[in-house]
Protein backbone atom coordinates (compact mmCIF):
# COMPACT_ATOMS: atom_id res chain seq x y z
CA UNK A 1 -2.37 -61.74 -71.58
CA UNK A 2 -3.64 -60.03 -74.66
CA UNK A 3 -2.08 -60.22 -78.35
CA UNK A 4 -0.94 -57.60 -81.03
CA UNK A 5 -1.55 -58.77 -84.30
CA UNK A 6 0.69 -57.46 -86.82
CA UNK A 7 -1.09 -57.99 -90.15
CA UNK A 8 0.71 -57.92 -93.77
CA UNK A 9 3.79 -59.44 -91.84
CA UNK A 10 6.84 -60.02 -94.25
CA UNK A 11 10.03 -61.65 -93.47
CA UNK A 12 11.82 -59.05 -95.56
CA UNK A 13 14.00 -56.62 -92.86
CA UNK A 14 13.53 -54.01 -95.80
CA UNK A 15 9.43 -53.92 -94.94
CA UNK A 16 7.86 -51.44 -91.79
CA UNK A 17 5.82 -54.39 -91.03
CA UNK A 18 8.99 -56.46 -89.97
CA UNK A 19 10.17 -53.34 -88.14
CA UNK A 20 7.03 -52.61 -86.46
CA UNK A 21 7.40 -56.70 -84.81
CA UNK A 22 10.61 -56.20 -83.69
CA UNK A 23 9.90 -52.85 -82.07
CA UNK A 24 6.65 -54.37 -80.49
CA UNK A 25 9.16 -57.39 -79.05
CA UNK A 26 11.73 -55.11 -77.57
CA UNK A 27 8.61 -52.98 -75.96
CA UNK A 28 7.39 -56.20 -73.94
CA UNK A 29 4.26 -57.00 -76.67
CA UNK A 30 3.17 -60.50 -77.34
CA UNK A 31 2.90 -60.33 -81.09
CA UNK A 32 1.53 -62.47 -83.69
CA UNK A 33 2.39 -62.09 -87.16
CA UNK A 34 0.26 -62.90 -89.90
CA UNK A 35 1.40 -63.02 -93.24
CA UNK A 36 1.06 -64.12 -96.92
CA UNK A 37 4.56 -66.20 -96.99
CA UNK A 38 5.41 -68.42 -93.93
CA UNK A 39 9.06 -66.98 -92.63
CA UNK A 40 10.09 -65.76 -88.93
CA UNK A 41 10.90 -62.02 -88.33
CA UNK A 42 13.93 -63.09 -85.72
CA UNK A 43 12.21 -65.42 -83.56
CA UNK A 44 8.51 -64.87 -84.00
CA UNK A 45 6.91 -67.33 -86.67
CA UNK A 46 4.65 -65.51 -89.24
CA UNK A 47 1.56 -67.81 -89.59
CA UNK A 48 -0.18 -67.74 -92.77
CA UNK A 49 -4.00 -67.50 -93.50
CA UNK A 50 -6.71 -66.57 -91.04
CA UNK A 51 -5.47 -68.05 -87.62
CA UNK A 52 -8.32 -68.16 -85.15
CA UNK A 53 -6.54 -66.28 -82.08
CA UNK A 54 -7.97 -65.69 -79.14
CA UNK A 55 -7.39 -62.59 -76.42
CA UNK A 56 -6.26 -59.92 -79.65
CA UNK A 57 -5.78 -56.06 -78.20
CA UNK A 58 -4.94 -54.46 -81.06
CA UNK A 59 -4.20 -55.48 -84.99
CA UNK A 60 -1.77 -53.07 -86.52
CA UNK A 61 -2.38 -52.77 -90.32
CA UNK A 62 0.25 -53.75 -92.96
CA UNK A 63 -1.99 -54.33 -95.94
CA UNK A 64 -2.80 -52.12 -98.44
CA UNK A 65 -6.62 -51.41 -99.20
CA UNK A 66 -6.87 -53.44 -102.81
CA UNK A 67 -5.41 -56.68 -100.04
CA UNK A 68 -8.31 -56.05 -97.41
CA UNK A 69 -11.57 -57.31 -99.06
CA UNK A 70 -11.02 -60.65 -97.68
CA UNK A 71 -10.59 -60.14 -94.25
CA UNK A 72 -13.99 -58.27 -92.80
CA UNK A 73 -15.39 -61.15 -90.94
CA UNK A 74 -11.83 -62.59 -90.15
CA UNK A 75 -10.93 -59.10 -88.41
CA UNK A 76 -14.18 -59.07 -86.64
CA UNK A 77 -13.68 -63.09 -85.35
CA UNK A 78 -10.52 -61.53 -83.67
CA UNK A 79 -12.26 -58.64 -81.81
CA UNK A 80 -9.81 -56.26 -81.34
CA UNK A 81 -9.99 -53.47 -78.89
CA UNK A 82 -8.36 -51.11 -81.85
CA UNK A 83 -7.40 -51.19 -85.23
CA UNK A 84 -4.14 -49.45 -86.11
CA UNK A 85 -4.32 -48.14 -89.94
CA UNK A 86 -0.34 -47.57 -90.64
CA UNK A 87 0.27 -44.97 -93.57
CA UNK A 88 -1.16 -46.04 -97.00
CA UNK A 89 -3.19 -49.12 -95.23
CA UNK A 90 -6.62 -46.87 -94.73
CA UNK A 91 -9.91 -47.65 -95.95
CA UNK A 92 -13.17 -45.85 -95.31
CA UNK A 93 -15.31 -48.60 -95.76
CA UNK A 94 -13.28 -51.35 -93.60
CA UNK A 95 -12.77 -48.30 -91.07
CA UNK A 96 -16.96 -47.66 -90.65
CA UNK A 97 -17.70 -51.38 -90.51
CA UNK A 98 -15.01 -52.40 -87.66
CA UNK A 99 -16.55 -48.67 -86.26
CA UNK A 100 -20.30 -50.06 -86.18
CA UNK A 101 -18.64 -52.99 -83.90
CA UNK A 102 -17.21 -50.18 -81.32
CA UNK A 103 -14.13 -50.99 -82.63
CA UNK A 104 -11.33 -48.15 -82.22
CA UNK A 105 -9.88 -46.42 -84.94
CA UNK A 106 -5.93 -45.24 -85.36
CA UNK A 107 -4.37 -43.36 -88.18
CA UNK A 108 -1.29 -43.72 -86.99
CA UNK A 109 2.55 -45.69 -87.80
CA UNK A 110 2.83 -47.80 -84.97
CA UNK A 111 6.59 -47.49 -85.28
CA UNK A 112 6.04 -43.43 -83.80
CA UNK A 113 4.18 -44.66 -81.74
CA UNK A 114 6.25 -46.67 -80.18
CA UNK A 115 9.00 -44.59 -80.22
CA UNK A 116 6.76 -41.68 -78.32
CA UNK A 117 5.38 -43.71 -76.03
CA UNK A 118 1.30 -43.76 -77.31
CA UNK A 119 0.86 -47.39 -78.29
């Protein structure tokens, strides 16, 4: 079984980020939400910090480029197949170095995708 990490998570209904885990739910995804504030998006926890997690297909990106500085190595220690850079979330340089690991690259909102069937 592999994961989808939903990164930026937010226990605030208003936020795409707490959208995009319910939509991954009620499409059959195991997700794991990682946040800055501990909270639950209905029933999935959001874990705070840098969780080691093991067996990650895809992270979907909820944090803005000024927030990603910290979290190279930490996205590389969860070796995604693809990284999924939601509107307003992309950054060149983060994009070339997960690149140089064969990492894929979306542009994309994972909530279209979703709802067209290409996630």
């Amino acid at each position: 079984m592999s994961f989808v990490v939903v990164l930026g998570a937010s226990p605030n209904p208003e936020r795409f980020s707490n959208k995009a885990v319910k939509h991954l739910v009620r499409h059959g995804y195991q997700v794991i939400a990682v946040g800055k504030r501990e909270g639950t998006i209905e029933d999935i926890p959001i874990v705070t910090g840098q969780p080691a997690l093991q067996d990650v297909h895809t992270v979907t990106m909820y944090l803005a480029p000024h927030h990603q500085g910290e979290i190279f190595d930490y996205l590389l220690s969860l070796r995604p197949k693809r990284v999924i850079f939601n509107p307003g979330t992309g950054s060149s340089e983060l994009e070339e170095w997960l690149e140089s690991y064969n990492i894929e690259i979306v542009h994309d909102c994972t909530l279209v995708m979703l709802a067209t069937g290409t996630f």
